[in-house]
Protein backbone atom coordinates (compact mmCIF):
# COMPACT_ATOMS: atom_id res chain seq x y z
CA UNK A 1 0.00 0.00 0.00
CA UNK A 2 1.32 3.45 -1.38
CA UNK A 3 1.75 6.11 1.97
CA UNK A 4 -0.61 9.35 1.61
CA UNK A 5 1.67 11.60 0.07
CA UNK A 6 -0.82 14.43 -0.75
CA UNK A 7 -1.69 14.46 3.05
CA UNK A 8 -5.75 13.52 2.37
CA UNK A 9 -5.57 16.23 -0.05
CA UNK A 10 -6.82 15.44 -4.02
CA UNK A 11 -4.05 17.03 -6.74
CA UNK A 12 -5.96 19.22 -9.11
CA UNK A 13 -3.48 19.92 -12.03
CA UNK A 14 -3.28 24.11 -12.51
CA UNK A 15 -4.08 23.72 -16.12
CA UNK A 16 -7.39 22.46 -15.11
CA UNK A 17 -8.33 25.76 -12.72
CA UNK A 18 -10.03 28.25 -13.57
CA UNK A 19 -7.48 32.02 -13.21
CA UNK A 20 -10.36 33.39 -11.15
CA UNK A 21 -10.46 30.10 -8.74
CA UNK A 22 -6.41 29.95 -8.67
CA UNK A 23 -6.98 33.67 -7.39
CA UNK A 24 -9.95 33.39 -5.11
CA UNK A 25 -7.61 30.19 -3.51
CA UNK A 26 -4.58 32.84 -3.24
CA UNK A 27 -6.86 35.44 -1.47
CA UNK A 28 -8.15 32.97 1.05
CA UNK A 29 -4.82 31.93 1.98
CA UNK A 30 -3.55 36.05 2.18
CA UNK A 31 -6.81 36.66 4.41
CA UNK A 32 -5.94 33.71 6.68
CA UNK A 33 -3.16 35.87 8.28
CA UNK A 34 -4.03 39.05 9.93
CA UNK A 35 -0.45 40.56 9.04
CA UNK A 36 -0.64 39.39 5.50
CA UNK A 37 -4.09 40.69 5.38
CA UNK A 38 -3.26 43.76 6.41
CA UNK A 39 -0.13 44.28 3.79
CA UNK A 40 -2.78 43.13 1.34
CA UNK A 41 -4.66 46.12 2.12
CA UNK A 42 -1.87 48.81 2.66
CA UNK A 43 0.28 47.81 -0.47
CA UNK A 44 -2.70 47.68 -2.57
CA UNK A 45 -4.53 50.64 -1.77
CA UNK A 46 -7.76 48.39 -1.37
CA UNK A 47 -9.96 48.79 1.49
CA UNK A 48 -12.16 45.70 3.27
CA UNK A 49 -15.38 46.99 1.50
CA UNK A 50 -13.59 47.32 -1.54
CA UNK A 51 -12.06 43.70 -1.32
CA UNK A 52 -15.07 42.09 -0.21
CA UNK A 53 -17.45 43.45 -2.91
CA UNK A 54 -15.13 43.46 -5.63
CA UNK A 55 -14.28 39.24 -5.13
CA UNK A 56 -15.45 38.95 -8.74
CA UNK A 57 -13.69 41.64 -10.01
CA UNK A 58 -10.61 40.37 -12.51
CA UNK A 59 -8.84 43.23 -11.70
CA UNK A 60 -9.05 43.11 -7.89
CA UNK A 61 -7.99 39.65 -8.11
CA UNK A 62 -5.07 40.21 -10.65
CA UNK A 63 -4.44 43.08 -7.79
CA UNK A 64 -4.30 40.06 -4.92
CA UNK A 65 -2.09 37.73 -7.31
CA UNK A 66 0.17 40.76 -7.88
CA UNK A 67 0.46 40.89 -4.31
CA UNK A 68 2.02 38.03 -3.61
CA UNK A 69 4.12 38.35 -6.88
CA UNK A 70 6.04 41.29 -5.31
CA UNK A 71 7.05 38.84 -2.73
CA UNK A 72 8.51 35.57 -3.35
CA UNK A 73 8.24 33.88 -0.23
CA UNK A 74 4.65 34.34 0.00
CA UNK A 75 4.11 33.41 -3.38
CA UNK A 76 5.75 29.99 -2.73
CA UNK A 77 4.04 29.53 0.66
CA UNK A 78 0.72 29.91 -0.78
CA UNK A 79 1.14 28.30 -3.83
CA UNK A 80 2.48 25.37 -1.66
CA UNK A 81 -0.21 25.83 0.33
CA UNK A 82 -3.25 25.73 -2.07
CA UNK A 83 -1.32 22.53 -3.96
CA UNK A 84 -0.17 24.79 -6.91
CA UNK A 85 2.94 26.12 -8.46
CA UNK A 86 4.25 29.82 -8.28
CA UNK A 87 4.03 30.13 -12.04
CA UNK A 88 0.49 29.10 -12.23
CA UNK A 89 -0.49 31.87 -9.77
CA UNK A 90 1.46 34.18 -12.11
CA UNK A 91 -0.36 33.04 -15.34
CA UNK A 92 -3.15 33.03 -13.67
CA UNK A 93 -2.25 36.94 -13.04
CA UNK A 94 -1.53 37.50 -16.72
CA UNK A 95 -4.57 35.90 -17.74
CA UNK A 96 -7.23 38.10 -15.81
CA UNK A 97 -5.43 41.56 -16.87
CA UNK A 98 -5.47 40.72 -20.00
């Protein structure tokens, strides 16, 4: 029998998500932290009311992806964290400002 290496977790390949749902993953891992959260807010210029009504917005979430662009180590904890590669989340970026 073949150990759990995904920890109970199911491997969705990038290609298959969505820019919007790679994004909405990212800001629900930045939100989980109340530092990060804040950053979020002060390096972006967004405000909670802004964030929270603009969740569909492409260019809010582009805004959230470039967020975590402009610093590595986040961008490889969360991609990590939401079972995804760094260079997906960028994509992902590229695709919804385009």
């Amino acid at each position: 029998m073949r150990p759990d290496i995904n920890h109970g977790k199911q491997h969705i390949p990038d290609e298959t998500r969505e820019p919007s749902v790679l994004a909405l993953m990212a800001l629900a891992w930045t939100l989980a932290d109340d530092r990060r959260a804040d950053r979020l807010l002060a390096l972006t210029g967004l405000d909670a009311d802004t964030l929270r009504n603009g969740v569909g917005d492409p260019a809010i979430l582009s805004a959230v992806l470039g967020f975590l662009a402009d610093h590595e180590p986040d961008l490889i904890a969360c991609a990590e964290s939401i079972d995804s590669r760094p260079e997906a989340l960028i994509a992902a970026r590229e695709s919804l400002i385009a």
